[in-house]
Protein backbone atom coordinates (compact mmCIF):
# COMPACT_ATOMS: atom_id res chain seq x y z
CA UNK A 1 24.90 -8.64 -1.29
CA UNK A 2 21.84 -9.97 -2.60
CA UNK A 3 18.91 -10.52 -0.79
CA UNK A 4 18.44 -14.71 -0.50
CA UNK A 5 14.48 -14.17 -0.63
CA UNK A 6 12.37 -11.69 -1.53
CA UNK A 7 8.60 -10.75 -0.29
CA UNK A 8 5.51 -12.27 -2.10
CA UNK A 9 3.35 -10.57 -4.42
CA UNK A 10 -0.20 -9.13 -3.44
CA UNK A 11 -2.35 -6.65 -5.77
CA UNK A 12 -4.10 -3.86 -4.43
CA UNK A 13 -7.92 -4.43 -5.32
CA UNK A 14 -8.17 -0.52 -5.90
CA UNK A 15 -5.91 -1.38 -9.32
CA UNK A 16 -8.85 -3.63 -10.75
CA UNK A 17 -11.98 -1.81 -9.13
CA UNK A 18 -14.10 -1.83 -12.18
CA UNK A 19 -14.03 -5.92 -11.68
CA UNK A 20 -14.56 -5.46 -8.13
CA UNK A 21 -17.38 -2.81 -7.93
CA UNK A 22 -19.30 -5.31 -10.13
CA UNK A 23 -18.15 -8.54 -9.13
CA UNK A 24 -15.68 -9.26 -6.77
CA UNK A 25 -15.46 -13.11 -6.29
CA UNK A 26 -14.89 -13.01 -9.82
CA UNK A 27 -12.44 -10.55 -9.53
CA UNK A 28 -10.09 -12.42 -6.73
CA UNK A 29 -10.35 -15.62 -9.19
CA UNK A 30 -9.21 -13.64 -12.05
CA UNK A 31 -5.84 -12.32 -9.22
CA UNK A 32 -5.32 -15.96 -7.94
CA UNK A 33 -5.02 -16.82 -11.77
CA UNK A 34 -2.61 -14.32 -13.09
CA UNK A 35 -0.45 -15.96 -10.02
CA UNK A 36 -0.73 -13.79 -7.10
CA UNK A 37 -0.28 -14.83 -3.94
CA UNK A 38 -1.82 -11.75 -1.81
CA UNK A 39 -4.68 -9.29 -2.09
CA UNK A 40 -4.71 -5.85 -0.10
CA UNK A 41 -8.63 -4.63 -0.04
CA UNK A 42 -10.10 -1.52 -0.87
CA UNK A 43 -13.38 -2.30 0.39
CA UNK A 44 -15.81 -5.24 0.28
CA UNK A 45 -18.99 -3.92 -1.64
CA UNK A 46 -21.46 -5.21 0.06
CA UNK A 47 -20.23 -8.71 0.55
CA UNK A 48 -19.31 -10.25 3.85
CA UNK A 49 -15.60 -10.31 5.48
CA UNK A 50 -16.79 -14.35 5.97
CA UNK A 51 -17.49 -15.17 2.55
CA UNK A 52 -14.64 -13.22 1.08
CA UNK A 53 -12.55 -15.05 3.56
CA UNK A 54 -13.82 -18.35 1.98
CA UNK A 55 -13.09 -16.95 -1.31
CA UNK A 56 -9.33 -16.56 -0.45
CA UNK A 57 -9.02 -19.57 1.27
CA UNK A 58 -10.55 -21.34 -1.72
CA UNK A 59 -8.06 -19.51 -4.33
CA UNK A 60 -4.98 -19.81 -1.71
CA UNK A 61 -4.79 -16.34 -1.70
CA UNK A 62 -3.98 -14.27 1.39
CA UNK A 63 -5.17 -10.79 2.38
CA UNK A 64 -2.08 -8.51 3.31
CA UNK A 65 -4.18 -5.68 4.38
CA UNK A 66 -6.79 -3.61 4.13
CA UNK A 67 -7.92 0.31 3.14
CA UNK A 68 -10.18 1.36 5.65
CA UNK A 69 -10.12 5.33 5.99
CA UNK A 70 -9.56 7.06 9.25
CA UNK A 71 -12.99 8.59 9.52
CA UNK A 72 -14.67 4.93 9.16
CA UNK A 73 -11.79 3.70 11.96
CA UNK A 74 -12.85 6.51 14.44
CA UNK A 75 -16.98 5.94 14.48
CA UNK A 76 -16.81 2.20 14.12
CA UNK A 77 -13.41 0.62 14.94
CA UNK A 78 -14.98 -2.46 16.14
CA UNK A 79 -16.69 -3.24 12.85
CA UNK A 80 -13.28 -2.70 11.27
CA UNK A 81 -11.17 -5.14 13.70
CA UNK A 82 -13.69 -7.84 13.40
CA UNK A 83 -13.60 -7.14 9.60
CA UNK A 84 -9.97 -7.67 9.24
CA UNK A 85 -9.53 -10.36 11.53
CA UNK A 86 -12.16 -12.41 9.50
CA UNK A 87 -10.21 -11.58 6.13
CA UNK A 88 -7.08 -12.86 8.20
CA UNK A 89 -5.24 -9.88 7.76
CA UNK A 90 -3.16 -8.58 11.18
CA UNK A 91 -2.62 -5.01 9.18
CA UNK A 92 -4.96 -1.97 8.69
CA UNK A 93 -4.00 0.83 6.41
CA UNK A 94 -5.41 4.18 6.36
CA UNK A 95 -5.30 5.02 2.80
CA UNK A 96 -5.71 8.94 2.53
CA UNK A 97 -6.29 12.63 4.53
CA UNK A 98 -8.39 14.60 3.75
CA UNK A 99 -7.70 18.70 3.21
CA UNK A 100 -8.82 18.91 6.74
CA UNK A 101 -5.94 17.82 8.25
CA UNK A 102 -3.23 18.82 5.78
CA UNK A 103 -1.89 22.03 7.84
CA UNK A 104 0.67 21.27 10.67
CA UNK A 105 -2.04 21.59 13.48
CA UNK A 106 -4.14 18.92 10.85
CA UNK A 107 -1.57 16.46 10.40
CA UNK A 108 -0.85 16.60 14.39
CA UNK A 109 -4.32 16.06 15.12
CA UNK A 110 -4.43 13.36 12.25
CA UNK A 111 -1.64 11.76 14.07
CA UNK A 112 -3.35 11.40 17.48
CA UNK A 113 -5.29 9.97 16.61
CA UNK A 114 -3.48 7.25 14.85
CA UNK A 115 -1.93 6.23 17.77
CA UNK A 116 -5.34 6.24 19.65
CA UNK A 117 -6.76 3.80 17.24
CA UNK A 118 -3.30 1.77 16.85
CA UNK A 119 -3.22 1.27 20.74
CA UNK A 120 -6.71 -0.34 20.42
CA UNK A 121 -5.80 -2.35 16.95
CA UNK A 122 -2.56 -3.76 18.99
CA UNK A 123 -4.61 -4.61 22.31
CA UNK A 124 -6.54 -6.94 19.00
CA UNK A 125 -3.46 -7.94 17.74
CA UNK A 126 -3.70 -5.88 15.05
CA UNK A 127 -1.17 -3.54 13.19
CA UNK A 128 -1.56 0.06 11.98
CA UNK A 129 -0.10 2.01 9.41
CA UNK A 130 -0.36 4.98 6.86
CA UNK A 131 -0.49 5.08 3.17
CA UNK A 132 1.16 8.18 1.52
CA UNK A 133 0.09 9.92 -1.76
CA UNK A 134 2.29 13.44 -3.11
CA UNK A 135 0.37 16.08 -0.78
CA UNK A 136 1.97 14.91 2.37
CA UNK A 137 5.96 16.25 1.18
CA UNK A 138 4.30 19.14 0.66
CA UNK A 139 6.06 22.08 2.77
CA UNK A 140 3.32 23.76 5.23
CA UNK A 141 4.80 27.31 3.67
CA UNK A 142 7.48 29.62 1.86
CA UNK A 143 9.31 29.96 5.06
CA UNK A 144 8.81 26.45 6.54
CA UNK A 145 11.08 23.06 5.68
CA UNK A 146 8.40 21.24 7.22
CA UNK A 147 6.22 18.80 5.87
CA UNK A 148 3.16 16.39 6.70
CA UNK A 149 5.11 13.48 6.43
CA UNK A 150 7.42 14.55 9.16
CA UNK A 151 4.81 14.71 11.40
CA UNK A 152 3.91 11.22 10.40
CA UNK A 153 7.13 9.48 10.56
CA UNK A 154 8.09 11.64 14.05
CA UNK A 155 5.57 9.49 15.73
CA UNK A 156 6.63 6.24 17.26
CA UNK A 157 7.79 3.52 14.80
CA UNK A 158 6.20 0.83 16.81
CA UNK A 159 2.79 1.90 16.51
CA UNK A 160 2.07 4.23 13.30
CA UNK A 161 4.20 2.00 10.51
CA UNK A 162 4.16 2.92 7.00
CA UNK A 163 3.09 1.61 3.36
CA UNK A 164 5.85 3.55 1.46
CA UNK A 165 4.17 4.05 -2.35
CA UNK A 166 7.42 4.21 -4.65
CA UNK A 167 5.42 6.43 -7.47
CA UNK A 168 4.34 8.65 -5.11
CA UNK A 169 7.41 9.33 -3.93
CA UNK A 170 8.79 10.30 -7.06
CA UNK A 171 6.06 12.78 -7.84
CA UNK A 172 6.69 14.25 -4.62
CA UNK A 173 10.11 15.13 -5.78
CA UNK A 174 11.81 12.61 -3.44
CA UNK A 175 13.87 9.98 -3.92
CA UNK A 176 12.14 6.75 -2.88
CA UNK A 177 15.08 4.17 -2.68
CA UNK A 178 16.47 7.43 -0.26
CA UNK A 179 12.98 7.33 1.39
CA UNK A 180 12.45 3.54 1.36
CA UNK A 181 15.77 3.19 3.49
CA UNK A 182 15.50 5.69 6.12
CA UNK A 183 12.12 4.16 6.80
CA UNK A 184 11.89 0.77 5.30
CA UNK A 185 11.86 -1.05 9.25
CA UNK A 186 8.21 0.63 9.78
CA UNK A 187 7.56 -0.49 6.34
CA UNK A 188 5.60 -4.32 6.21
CA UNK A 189 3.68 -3.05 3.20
CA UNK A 190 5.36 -1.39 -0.21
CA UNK A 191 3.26 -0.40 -3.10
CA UNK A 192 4.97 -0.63 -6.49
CA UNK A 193 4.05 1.16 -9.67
CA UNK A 194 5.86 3.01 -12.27
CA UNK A 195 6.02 6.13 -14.01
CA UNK A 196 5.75 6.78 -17.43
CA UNK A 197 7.81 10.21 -17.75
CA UNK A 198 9.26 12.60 -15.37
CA UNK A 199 7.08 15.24 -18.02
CA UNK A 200 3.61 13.58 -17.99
CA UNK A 201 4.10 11.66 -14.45
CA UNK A 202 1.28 9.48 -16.06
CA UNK A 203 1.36 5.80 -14.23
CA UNK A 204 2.42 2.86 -16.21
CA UNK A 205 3.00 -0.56 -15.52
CA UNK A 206 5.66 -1.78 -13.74
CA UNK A 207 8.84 -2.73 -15.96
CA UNK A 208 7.56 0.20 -19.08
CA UNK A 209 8.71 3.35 -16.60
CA UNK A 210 11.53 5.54 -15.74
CA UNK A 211 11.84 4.09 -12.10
CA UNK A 212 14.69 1.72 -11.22
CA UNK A 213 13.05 -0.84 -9.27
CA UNK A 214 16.05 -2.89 -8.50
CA UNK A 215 17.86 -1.32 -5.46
CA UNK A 216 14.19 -0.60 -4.44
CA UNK A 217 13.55 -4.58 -4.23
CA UNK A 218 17.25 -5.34 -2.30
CA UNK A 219 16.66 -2.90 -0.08
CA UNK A 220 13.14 -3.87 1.07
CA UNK A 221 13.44 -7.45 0.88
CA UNK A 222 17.23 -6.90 3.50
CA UNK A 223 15.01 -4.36 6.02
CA UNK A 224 12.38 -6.50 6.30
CA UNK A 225 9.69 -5.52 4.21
CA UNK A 226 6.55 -8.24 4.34
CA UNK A 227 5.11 -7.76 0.84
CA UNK A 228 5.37 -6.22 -2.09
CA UNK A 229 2.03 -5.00 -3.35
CA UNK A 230 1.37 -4.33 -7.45
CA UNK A 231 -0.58 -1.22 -7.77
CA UNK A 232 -2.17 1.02 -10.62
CA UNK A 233 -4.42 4.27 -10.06
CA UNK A 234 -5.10 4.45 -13.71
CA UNK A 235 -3.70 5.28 -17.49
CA UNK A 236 -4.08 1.75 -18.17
CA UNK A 237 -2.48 0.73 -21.87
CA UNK A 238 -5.81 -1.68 -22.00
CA UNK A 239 -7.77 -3.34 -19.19
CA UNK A 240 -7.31 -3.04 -15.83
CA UNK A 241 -6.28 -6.70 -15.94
CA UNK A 242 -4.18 -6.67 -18.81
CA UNK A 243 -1.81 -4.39 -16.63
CA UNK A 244 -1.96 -6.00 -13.76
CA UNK A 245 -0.65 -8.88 -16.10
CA UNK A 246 1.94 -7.23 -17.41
CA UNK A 247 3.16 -5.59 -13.94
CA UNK A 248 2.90 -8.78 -12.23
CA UNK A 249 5.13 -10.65 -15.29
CA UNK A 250 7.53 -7.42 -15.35
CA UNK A 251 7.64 -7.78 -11.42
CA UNK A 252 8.64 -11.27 -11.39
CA UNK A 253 11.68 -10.75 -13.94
CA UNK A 254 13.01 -8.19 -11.53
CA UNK A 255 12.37 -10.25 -8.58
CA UNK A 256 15.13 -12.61 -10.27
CA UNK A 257 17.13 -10.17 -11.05
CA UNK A 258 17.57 -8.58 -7.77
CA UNK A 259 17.93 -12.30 -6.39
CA UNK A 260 20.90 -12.42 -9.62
């Protein structure tokens, strides 16, 4: 069965940083008129989480989350609450490891302290949750089935959630409609973005790839999932913007479809 409504539409700020680095008020304008409805952060540059706030409210845009890396989270987690609660966002995402923390004992330690900070971002009434890239399906050896995403996902679902990245998955070698529904009830947050080739595994925009995004959509719109988030690292086919056009056009079409 179809699902009878599907999540809005945010962009990941990261997708567009060369407007953003330079001029982000500009930048959200140039979102809220493509047709977004939601903007996930990447950081601020400089400006404050007040005025952006007034920027969004302005462009009736909403902020869906925010980056904000665990290093930053550990020396200044106050900042980073009053930060996101200004932006009006109940949902912090920590975007990336680094190779410190990618052996077994790493991602364990990693994890603590996860749930240390998400205990303190729920006493706030805010939400954590972790960001995947390729590295963390990664087996920690020849004679080990273990990975750093099943440390991740062993902790409790209630306080580390996830923002599943569907290209990422695929890179990794997994499945993510497979990935997407073991997990997709930790999952408020999914980041779609194609792939040109299963050869180059170059990024394209959404709708001009090899990845079927239409059981992806039913199946996180039925478990829950609270937006769906338009993202790009790079091999743009012109600007930055132009793709976000075209993935946010190509998004909408399947959006109907999956609703068909």
């Amino acid at each position: 069965m179809s699902p009878t409504a599907l999540p809005p539409i945010a962009l990941q700020l990261f997708t567009i940083r060369d407007q953003t680095e330079k001029d982000l008020p500009g930048a959200l304008d140039a979102v809220a008129a493509i047709g977004f409805v939601g903007v996930e952060f990447a950081g601020l540059f400089g400006h404050e989480p007040d005025q952006v706030r007034s920027a969004l409210d302005r462009l009736g845009l909403r902020a869906c989350g925010t980056h904000i890396s665990l290093e930053r989270l550990n020396s200044d987690i106050g900042q980073c609450i009053d930060e996101a609660q200004s932006l009006g966002t109940d949902l912090i995402v920590i975007p990336y490891l680094t190779e410190e923390y990618r052996s077994e004992a790493g991602y364990r330690h990693a994890v603590a302290q996860m749930l240390a900070i998400a205990s303190r971002l729920h006493g706030r009434g805010l939400r954590l949750a972790y960001h995947h890239h390729n590295f963390e399906f990664q087996t920690f050896g020849p004679d080990s089935a273990r990975r750093g995403i099943d440390v991740i996902v062993d902790a409790p679902a209630d306080r580390l959630l996830l923002e599943i990245d569907v290209y990422w998955c695929r890179h990794a070698g997994t499945d993510p409609l497979k990935f997407l529904t073991r997990h997709v009830r930790r999952t408020p947050l999914l980041h779609l973005k194609d792939m040109r080739d299963a050869r180059s595994r170059k990024f394209a925009e959404i709708g001009s790839g090899i990845i079927d995004f239409g059981p992806i959509l039913r199946t996180a719109a039925s478990g829950g999932v609270e937006w769906f988030i338009v993202e790009q690292d790079r091999d743009f086919a012109g600007s930055s913007l132009d793709s976000v056009r075209t993935s946010f056009a190509a998004l909408q079409r399947l959006c109907k479809e999956a609703l068909a």
